[in-house]
Protein backbone atom coordinates (compact mmCIF):
# COMPACT_ATOMS: atom_id res chain seq x y z
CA UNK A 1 0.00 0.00 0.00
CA UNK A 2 1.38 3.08 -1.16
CA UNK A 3 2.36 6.22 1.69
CA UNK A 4 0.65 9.53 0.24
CA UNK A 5 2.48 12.67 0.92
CA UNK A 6 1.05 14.79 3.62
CA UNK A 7 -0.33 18.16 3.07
CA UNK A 8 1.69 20.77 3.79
CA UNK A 9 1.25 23.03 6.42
CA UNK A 10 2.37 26.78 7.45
CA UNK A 11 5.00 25.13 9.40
CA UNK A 12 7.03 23.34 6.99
CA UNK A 13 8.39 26.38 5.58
CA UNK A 14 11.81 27.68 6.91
CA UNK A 15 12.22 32.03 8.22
CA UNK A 16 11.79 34.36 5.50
CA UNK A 17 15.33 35.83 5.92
CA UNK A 18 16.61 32.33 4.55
CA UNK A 19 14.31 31.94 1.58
CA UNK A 20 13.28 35.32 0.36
CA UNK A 21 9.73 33.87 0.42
CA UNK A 22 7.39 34.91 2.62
CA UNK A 23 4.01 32.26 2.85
CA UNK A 24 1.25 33.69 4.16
CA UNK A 25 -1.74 31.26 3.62
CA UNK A 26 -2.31 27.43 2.19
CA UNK A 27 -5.27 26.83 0.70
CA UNK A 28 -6.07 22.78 0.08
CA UNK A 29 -7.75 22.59 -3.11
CA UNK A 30 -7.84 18.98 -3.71
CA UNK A 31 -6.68 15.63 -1.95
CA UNK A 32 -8.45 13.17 -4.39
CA UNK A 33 -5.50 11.50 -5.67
CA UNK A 34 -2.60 13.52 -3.82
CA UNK A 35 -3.01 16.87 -2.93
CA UNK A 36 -3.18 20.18 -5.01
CA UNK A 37 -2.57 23.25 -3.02
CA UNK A 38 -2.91 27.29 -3.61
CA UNK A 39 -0.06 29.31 -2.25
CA UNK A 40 -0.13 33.17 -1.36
CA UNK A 41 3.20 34.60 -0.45
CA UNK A 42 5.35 37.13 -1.13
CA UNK A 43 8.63 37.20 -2.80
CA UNK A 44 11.76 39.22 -2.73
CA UNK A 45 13.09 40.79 -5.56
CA UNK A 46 16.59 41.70 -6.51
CA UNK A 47 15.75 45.43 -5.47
CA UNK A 48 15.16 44.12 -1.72
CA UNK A 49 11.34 44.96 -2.78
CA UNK A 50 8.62 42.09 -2.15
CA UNK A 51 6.02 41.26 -4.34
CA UNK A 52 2.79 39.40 -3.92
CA UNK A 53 1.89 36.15 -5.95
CA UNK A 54 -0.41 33.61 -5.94
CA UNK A 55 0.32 29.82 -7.63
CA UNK A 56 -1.20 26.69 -7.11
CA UNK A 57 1.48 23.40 -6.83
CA UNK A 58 0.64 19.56 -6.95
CA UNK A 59 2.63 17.61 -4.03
CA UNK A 60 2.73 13.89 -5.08
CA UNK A 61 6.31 13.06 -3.28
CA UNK A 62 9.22 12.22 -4.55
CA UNK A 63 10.32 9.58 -6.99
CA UNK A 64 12.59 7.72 -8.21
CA UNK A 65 13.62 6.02 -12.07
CA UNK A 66 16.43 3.86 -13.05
CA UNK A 67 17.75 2.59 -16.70
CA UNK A 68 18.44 -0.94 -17.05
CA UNK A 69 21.24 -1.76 -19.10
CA UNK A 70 23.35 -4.97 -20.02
CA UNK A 71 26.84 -4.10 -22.20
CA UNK A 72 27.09 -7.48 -23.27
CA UNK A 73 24.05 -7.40 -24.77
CA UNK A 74 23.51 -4.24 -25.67
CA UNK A 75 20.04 -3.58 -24.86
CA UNK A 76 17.71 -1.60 -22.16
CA UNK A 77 14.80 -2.76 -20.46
CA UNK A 78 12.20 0.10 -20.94
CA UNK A 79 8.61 -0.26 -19.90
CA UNK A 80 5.24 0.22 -21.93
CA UNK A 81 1.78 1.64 -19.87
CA UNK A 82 -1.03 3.95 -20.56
CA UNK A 83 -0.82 7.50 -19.23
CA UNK A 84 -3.86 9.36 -19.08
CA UNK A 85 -2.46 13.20 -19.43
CA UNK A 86 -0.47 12.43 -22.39
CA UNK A 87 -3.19 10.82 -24.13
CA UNK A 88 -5.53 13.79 -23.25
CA UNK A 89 -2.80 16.77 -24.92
CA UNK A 90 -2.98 14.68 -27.95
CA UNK A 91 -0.91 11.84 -27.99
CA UNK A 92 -1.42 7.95 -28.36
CA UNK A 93 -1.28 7.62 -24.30
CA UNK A 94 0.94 4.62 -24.58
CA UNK A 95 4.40 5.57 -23.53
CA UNK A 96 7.41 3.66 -23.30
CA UNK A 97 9.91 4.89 -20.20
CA UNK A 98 12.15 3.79 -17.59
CA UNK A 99 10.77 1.65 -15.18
CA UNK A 100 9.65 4.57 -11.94
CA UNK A 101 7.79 5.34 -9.15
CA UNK A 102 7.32 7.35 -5.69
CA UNK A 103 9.22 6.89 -2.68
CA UNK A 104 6.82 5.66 -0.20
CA UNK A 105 8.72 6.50 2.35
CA UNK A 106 11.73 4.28 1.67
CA UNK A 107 15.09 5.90 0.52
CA UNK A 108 15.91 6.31 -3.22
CA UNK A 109 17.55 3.43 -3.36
CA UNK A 110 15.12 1.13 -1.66
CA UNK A 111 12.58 2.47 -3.40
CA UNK A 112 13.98 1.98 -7.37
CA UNK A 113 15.14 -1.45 -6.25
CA UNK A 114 11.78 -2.54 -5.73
CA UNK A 115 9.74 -0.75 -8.74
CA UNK A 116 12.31 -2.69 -10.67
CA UNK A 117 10.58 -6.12 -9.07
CA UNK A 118 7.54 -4.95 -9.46
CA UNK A 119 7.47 -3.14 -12.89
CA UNK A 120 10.17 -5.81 -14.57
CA UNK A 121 10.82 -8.48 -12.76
CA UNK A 122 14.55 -8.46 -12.71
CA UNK A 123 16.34 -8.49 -9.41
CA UNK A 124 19.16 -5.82 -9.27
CA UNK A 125 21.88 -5.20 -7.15
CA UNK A 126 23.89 -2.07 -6.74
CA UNK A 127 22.11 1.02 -8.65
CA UNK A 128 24.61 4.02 -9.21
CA UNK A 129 22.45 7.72 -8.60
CA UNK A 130 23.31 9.62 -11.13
CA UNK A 131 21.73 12.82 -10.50
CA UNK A 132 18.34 14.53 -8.71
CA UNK A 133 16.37 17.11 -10.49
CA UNK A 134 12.64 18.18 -10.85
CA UNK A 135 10.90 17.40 -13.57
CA UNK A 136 8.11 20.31 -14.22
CA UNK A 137 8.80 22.80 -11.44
CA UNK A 138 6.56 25.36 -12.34
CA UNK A 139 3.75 23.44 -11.14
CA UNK A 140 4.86 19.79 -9.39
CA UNK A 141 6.95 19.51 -6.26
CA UNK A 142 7.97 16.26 -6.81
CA UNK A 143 12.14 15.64 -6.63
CA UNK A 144 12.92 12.82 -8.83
CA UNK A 145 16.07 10.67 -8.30
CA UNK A 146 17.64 9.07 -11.39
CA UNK A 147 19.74 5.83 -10.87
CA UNK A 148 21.52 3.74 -13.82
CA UNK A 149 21.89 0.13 -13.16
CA UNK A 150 23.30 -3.31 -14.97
CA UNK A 151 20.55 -6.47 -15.38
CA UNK A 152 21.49 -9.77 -15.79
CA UNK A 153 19.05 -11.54 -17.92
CA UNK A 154 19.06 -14.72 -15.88
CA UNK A 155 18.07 -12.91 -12.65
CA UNK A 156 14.17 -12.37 -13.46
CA UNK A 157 11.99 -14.25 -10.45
CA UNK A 158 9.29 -12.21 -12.11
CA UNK A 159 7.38 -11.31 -15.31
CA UNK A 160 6.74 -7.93 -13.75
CA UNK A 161 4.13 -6.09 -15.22
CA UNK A 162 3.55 -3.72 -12.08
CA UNK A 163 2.10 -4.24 -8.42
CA UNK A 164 -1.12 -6.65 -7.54
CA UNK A 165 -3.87 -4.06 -7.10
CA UNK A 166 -2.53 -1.32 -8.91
CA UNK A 167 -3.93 -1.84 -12.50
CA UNK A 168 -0.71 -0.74 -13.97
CA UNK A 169 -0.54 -2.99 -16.90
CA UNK A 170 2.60 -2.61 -17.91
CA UNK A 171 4.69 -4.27 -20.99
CA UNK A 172 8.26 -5.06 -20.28
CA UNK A 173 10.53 -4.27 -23.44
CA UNK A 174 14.01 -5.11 -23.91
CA UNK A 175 15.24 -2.90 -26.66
CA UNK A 176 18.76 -2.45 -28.36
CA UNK A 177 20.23 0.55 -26.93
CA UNK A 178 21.27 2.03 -30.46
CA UNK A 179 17.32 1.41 -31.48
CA UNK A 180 16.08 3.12 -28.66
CA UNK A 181 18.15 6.44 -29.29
CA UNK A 182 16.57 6.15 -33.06
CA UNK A 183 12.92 6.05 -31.09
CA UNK A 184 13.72 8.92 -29.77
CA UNK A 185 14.36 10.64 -33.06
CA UNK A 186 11.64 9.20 -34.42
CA UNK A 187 9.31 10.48 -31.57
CA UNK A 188 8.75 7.16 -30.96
CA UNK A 189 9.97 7.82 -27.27
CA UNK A 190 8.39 11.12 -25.80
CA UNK A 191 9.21 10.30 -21.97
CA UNK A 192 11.45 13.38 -20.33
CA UNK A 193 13.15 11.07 -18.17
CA UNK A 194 13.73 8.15 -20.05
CA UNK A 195 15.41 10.36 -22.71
CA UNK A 196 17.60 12.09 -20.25
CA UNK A 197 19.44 8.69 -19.11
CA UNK A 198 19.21 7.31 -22.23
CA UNK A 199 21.19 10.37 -23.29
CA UNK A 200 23.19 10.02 -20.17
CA UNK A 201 24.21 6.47 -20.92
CA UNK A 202 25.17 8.07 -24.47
CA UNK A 203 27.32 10.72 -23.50
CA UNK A 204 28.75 8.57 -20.61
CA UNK A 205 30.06 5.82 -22.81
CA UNK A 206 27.96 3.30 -20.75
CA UNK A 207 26.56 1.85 -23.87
């Protein structure tokens, strides 16, 4: 069962002489699904002046994503599911990524190690963090943590496919890596984050 985020309160935010922000009310607009939030503060400009804005943010916690690579080989394990706000801004909704999810609670690490089970199958060891970043921050606050790890082919308890319960139905793909830079040319693979470490392997010589 997945940990939701919890709401946050006037409290979490550190003194105004730290930040240059100054909160001054939280207003919970939704907690359907995880929990969208209108913020009034003030901010402080270069000129020491503040000014007053108003912006509405979408706290899902943090994540994490990993690619799964084998040199030998030559291929990456990508994943296939149905997204529902890509199919809505006009595209097929299908979308082929790096296997991901949130946190719940456990530490990066943890966390990647066991969407991999779930989502794959495969059983890693190590996985190597290669950087943390934030994916739309204009309007999520969700941190995600990118990892890079090798599979072994023979280590697969599981089919994957995603958690019991979940409805994730998801398609495991093993793809040669040269074939899955040419998707992304092709537009064929329109995921941010599975282009940035497939890019990253790229650049990095991993592959």
């Amino acid at each position: 069962m997945s940990a939701r985020p919890q709401p946050t309160s006037m409290s979490h935010f550190p003194p105004e002489d730290l930040t240059g922000v100054r909160v001054r009310d939280v207003t919970l607009l939704s907690d359907n699904w995880y929990f969208l939030s209108r913020y009034a503060f003030d901010l402080r400009l270069a000129d020491g002046t503040w000014q007053s804005q108003l912006r509405e943010a979408y706290d899902r916690g943090n994540g994490a994503t990993i690619l799964l690579y084998n040199r030998e080989r030559g291929t990456v394990v990508l994943t296939r599911q149905f997204r529902l706000p890509a199919f809505l801004n006009g595209g097929a909704g299908w979308m082929i990524e790096t296997a991901a999810g949130l946190l719940d609670g456990d530490d990066p690490g943890a966390a990647i190690r066991r969407e991999v089970a779930e989502e794959t199958g495969y059983r890693i060891g190590e996985a190597r963090e290669v950087f943390d970043i934030f994916m739309s921050p204009g309007s999520v606050t969700e941190r995600l943590h990118f990892f890079i790890a090798e599979f072994d082919p023979a280590d697969r308890p599981t089919a994957g496919g995603g958690a019991e319960g979940e409805n994730e139905n998801i398609e495991v793909l093993e793809i040669a890596f040269d074939e899955a830079l040419a998707m992304v040319a092709r537009n064929e693979i329109r995921d941010a984050k599975t282009i940035l470490l497939l890019y990253h392997a790229r650049i990095h010589g991993i592959l």
